[in-house]
Protein backbone atom coordinates (compact mmCIF):
# COMPACT_ATOMS: atom_id res chain seq x y z
CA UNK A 1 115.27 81.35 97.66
CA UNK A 2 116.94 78.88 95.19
CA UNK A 3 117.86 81.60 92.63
CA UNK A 4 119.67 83.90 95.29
CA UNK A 5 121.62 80.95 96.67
CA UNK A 6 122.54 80.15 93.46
CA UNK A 7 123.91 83.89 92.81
CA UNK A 8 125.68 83.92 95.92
CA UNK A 9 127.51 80.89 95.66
CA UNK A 10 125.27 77.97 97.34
CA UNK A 11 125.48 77.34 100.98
CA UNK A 12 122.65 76.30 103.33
CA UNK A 13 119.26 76.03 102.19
CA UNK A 14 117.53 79.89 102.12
CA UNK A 15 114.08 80.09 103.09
CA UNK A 16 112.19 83.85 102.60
CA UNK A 17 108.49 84.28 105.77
CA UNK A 18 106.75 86.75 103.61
CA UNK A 19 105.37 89.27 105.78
CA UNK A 20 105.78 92.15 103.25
CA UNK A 21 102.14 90.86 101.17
CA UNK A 22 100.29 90.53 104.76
CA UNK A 23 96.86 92.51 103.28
CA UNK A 24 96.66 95.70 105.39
CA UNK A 25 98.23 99.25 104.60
CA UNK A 26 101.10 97.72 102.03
CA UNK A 27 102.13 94.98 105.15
CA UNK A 28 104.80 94.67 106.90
CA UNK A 29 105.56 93.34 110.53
CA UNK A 30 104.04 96.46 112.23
CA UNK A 31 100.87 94.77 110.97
CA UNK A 32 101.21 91.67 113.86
CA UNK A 33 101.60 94.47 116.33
CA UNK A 34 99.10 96.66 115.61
CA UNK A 35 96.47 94.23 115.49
CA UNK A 36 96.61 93.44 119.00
CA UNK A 37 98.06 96.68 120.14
CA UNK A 38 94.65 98.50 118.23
CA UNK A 39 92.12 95.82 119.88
CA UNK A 40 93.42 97.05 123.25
CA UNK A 41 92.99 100.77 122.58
CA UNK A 42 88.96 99.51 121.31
CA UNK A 43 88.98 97.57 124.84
CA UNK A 44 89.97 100.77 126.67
CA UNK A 45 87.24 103.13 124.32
CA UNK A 46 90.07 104.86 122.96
CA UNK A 47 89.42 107.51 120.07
CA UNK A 48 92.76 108.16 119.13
CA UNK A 49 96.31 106.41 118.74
CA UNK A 50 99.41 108.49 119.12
CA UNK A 51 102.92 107.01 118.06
CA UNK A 52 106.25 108.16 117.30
CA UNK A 53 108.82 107.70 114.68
CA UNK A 54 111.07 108.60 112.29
CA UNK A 55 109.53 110.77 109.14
CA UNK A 56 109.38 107.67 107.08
CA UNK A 57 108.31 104.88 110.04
CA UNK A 58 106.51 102.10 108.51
CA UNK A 59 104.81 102.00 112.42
CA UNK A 60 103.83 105.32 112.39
CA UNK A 61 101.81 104.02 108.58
CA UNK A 62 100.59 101.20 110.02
CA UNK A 63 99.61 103.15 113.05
CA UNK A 64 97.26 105.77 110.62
CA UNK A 65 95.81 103.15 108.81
CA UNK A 66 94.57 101.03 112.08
CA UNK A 67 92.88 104.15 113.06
CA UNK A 68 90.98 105.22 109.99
CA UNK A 69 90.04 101.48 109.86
CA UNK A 70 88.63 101.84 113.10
CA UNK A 71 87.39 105.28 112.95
CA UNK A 72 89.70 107.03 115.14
CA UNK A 73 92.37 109.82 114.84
CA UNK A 74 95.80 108.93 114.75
CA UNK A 75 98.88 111.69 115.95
CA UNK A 76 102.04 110.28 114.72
CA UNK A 77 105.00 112.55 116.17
CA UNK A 78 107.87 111.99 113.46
CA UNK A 79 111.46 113.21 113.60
CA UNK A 80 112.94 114.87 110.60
CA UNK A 81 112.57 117.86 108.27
CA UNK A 82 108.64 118.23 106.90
CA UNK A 83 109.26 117.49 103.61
CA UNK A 84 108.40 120.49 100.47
CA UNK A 85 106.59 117.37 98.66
CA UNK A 86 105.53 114.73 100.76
CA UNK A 87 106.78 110.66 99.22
CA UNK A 88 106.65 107.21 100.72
CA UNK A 89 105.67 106.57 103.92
CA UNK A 90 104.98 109.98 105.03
CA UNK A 91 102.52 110.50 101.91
CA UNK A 92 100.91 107.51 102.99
CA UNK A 93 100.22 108.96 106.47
CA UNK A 94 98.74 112.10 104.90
CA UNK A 95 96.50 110.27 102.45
CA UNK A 96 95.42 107.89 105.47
CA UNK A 97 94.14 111.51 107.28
CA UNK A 98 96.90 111.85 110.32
CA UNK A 99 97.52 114.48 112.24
CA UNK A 100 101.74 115.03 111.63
CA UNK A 101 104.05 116.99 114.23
CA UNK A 102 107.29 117.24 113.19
CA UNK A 103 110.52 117.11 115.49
CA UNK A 104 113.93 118.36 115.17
CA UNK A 105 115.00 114.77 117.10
CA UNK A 106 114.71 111.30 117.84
CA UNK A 107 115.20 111.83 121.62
CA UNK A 108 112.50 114.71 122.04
CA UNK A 109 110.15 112.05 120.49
CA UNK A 110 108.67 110.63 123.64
CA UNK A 111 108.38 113.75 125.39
CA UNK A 112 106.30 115.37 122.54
CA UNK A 113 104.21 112.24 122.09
CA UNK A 114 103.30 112.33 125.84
CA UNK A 115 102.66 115.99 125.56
CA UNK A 116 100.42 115.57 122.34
CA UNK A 117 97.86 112.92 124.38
CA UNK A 118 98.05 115.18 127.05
CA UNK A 119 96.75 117.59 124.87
CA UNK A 120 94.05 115.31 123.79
CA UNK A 121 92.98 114.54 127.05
CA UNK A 122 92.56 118.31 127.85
CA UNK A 123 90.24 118.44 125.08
CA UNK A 124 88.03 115.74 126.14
CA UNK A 125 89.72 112.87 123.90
CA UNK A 126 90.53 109.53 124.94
CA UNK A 127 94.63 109.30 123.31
CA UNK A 128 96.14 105.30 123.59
CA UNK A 129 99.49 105.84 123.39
CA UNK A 130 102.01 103.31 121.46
CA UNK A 131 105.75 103.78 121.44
CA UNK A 132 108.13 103.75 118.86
CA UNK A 133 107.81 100.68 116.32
CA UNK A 134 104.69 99.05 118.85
CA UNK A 135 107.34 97.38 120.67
CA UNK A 136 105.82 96.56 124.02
CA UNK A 137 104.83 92.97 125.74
CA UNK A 138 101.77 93.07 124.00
CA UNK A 139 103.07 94.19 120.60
CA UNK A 140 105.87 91.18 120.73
CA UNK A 141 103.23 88.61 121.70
CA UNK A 142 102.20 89.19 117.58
CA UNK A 143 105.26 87.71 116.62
CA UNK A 144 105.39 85.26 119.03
CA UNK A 145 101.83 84.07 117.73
CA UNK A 146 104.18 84.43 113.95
CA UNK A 147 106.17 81.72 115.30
CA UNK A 148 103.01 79.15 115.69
CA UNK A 149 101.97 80.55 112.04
CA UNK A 150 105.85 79.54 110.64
CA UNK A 151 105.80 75.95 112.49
CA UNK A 152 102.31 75.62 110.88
CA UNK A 153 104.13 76.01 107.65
CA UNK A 154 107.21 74.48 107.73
CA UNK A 155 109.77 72.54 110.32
CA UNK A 156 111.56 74.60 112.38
CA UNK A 157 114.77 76.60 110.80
CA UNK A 158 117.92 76.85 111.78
CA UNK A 159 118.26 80.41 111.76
CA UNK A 160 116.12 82.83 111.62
CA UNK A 161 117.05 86.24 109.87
CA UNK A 162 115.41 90.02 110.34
CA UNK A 163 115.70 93.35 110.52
CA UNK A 164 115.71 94.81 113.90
CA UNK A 165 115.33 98.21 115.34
CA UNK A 166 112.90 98.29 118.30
CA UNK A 167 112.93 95.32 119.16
CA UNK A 168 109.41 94.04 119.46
CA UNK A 169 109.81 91.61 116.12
CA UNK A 170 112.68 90.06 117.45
CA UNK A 171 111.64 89.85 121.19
CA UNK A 172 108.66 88.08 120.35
CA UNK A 173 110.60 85.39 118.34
CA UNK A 174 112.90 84.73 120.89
CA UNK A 175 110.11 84.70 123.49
CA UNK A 176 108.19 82.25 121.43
CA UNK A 177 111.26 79.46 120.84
CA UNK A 178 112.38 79.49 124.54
CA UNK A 179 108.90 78.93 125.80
CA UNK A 180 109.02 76.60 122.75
CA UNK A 181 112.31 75.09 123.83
CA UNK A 182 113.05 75.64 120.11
CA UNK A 183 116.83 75.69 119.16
CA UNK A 184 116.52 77.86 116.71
CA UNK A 185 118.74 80.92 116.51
CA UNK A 186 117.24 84.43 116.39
CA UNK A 187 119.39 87.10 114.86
CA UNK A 188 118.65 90.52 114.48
CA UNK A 189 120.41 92.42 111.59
CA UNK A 190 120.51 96.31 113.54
CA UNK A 191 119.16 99.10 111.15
CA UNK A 192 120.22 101.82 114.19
CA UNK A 193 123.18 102.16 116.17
CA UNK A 194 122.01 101.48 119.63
CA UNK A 195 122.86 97.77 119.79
CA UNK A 196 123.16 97.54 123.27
CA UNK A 197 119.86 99.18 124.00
CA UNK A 198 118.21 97.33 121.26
CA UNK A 199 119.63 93.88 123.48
CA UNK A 200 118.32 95.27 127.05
CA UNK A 201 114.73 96.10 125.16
CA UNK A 202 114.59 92.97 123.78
CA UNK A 203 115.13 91.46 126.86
CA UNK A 204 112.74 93.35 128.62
CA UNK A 205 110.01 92.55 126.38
CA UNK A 206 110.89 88.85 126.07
CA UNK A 207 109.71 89.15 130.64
CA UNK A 208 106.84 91.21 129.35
CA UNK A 209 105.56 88.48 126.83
CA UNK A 210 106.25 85.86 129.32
CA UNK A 211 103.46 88.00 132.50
CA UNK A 212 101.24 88.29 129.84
CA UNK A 213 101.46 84.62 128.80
CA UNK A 214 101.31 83.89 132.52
CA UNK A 215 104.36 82.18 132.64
CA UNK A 216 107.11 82.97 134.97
CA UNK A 217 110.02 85.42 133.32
CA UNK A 218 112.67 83.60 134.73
CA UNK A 219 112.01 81.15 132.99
CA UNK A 220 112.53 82.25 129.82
CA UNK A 221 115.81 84.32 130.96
CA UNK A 222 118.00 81.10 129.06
CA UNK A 223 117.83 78.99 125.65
CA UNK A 224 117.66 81.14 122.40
CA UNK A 225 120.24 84.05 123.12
CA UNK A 226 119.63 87.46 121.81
CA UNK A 227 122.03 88.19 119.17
CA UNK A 228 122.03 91.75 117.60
CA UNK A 229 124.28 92.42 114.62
CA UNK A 230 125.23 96.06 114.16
CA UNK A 231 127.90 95.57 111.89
CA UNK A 232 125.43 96.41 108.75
CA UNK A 233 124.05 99.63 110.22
CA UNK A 234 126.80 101.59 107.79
CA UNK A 235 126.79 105.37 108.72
CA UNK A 236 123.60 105.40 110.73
CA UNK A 237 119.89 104.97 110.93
CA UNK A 238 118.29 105.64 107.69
CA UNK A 239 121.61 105.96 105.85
CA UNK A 240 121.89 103.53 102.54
CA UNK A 241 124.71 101.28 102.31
CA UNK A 242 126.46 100.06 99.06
CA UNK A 243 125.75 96.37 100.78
CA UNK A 244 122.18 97.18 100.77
CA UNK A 245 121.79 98.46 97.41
CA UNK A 246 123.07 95.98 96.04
CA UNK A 247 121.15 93.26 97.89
CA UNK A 248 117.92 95.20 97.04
CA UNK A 249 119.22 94.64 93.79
CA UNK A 250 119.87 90.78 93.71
CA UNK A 251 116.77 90.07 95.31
CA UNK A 252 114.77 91.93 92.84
CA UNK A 253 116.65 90.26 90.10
CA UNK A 254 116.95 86.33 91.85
CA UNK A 255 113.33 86.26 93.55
CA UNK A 256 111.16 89.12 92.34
CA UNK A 257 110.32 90.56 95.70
CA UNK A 258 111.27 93.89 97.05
CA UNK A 259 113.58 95.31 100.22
CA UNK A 260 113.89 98.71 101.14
CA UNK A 261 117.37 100.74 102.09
CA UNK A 262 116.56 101.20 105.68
CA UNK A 263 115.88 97.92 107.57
CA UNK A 264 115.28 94.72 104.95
CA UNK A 265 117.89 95.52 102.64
CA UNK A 266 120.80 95.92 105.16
CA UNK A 267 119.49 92.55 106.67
CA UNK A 268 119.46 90.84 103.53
CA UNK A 269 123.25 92.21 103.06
CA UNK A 270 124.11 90.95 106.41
CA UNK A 271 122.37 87.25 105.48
CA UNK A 272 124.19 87.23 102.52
CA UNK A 273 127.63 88.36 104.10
CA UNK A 274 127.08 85.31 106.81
CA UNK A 275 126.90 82.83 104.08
CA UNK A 276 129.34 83.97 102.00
CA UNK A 277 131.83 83.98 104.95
CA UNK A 278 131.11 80.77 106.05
CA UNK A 279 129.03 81.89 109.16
CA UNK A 280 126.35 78.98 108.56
CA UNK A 281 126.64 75.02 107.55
CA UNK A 282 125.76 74.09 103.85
CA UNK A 283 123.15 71.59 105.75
CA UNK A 284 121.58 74.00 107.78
CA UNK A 285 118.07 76.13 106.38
CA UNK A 286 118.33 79.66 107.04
CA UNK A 287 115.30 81.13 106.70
CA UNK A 288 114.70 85.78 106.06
CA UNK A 289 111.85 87.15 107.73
CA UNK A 290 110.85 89.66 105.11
CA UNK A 291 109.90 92.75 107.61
CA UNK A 292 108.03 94.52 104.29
CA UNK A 293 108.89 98.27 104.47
CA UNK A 294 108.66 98.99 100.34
CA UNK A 295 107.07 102.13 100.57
CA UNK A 296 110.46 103.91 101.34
CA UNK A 297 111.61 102.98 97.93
CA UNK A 298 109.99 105.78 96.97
CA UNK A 299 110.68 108.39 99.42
């Protein structure tokens, strides 16, 4: 990213991991996860995948598409007002043929997700349930395998730099460099307000990666801390920052590629707000994982 350094001053050397073309359902990292998270609901003979988020989840997108690719239903259980015209992500989800129930909140989403593959089962269907943003052991292990796919393509960074909300993205990096004994650093730019419960999920599915690796979680309980950032979240989850707009903004203008108000472009303002405070060496190559997310540009 030669033309954003440039813009912001210089510094260390930027690289941008492009997971926002990956070729399924407009990309994104939810794609890693679902592709391993969907083979295990065909191992089980699932017919439908339930999931949870808010009204304009990139997960809950991915989520729809998986299952029409794979011929199942998909519930997605979304919190937010239903919308008078649907836009973004939530169109998407109607156009890819999912079954929408709407919540009033973000904390009655697990117990109406539950409820809703209970229902299924009652009527005779076979419901695989995936929580909010795919963020389980299994779900991390995709970005762990990321991890081999980046050291296939260049030396090990520095620093790595992402959005995180759930969890499972990071999680799986970090899992992936300590079994690695990589010395890379992992930070997480928040998009929510629940730092501290983003940390102990993290954690938790760093020992879940680890059992299903076969290795023993203790030993991957040191090396590559967790860092999560929440001093870009702004007013909440959701809620645009001046930061972010105008990173959105620079990047479209510097590198031609496109972040989105609720997770990429607050990252990208915390990225830049680390270099332009001094936060990394001028020798050292930072590099952004671009989570994708695009299609709330237009919500």
């Amino acid at each position: 990213m030669t033309r954003l350094s440039k813009a912001i001053g210089g510094g260390p050397s930027l690289l941008v991991k492009r997971d926002d073309v990956l070729d399924f359902a407009f990309g994104g990292n939810k794609v890693r996860k679902l592709a391993l998270l969907a083979a295990a609901a065909q191992r089980e003979g699932a017919d439908t995948l339930v999931t949870a988020g808010a009204i304009q989840s990139n997960h809950a997108r991915v989520t729809a598409a998986a299952a029409a690719m794979l011929g199942m239903k998909a519930v997605l259980v979304l919190n937010g007002t239903p919308p008078a015209t649907l836009s973004g992500n939530a169109l998407l989800d109607e156009l890819l043929g999912a079954e929408i129930v709407f919540v009033d909140s973000r904390e009655t989403r697990d117990h109406v997700m539950n409820d809703a593959a209970e229902r299924l089962r009652r009527a005779g269907r076979r419901p695989f349930v995936i929580p909010v943003g795919g963020s389980t052991p299994l779900g991390a292990c995709g970005f762990a395998l990321a991890m081999l796919e980046l050291l296939e393509q260049v030396p090990a960074p520095d620093v790595i730099v992402h959005a995180t909300s759930s969890g499972g993205t990071q999680a799986g990096l970090v899992a992936a460099c300590r079994l690695l004994g990589l010395q890379t650093g992992i930070i997480g730019i928040s998009a929510d307000e629940q730092v501290s419960a983003i940390r102990t999920q993290i954690e938790h599915n760093v020992a879940g990666v680890a059992g299903l690796l076969g290795v023993d979680p203790a030993s991957l309980a040191g090396g590559v801390p967790t860092v999560v950032d929440g001093g870009y979240v702004g007013a909440g989850y959701g809620r645009p920052t001046a930061a972010a707009r105008d990173a959105i903004q620079l990047a479209a203008r510097t590198e031609g590629f496109f972040l989105d108000p609720v997770y990429t472009g607050k990252a990208m303002a915390g990225l830049i707000d680390y270099i332009r405070t001094g936060r990394f060496g001028s020798r050292e190559t930072i590099l952004f994982w671009h989570t994708g997310g695009q299609p709330a540009l237009f919500a």
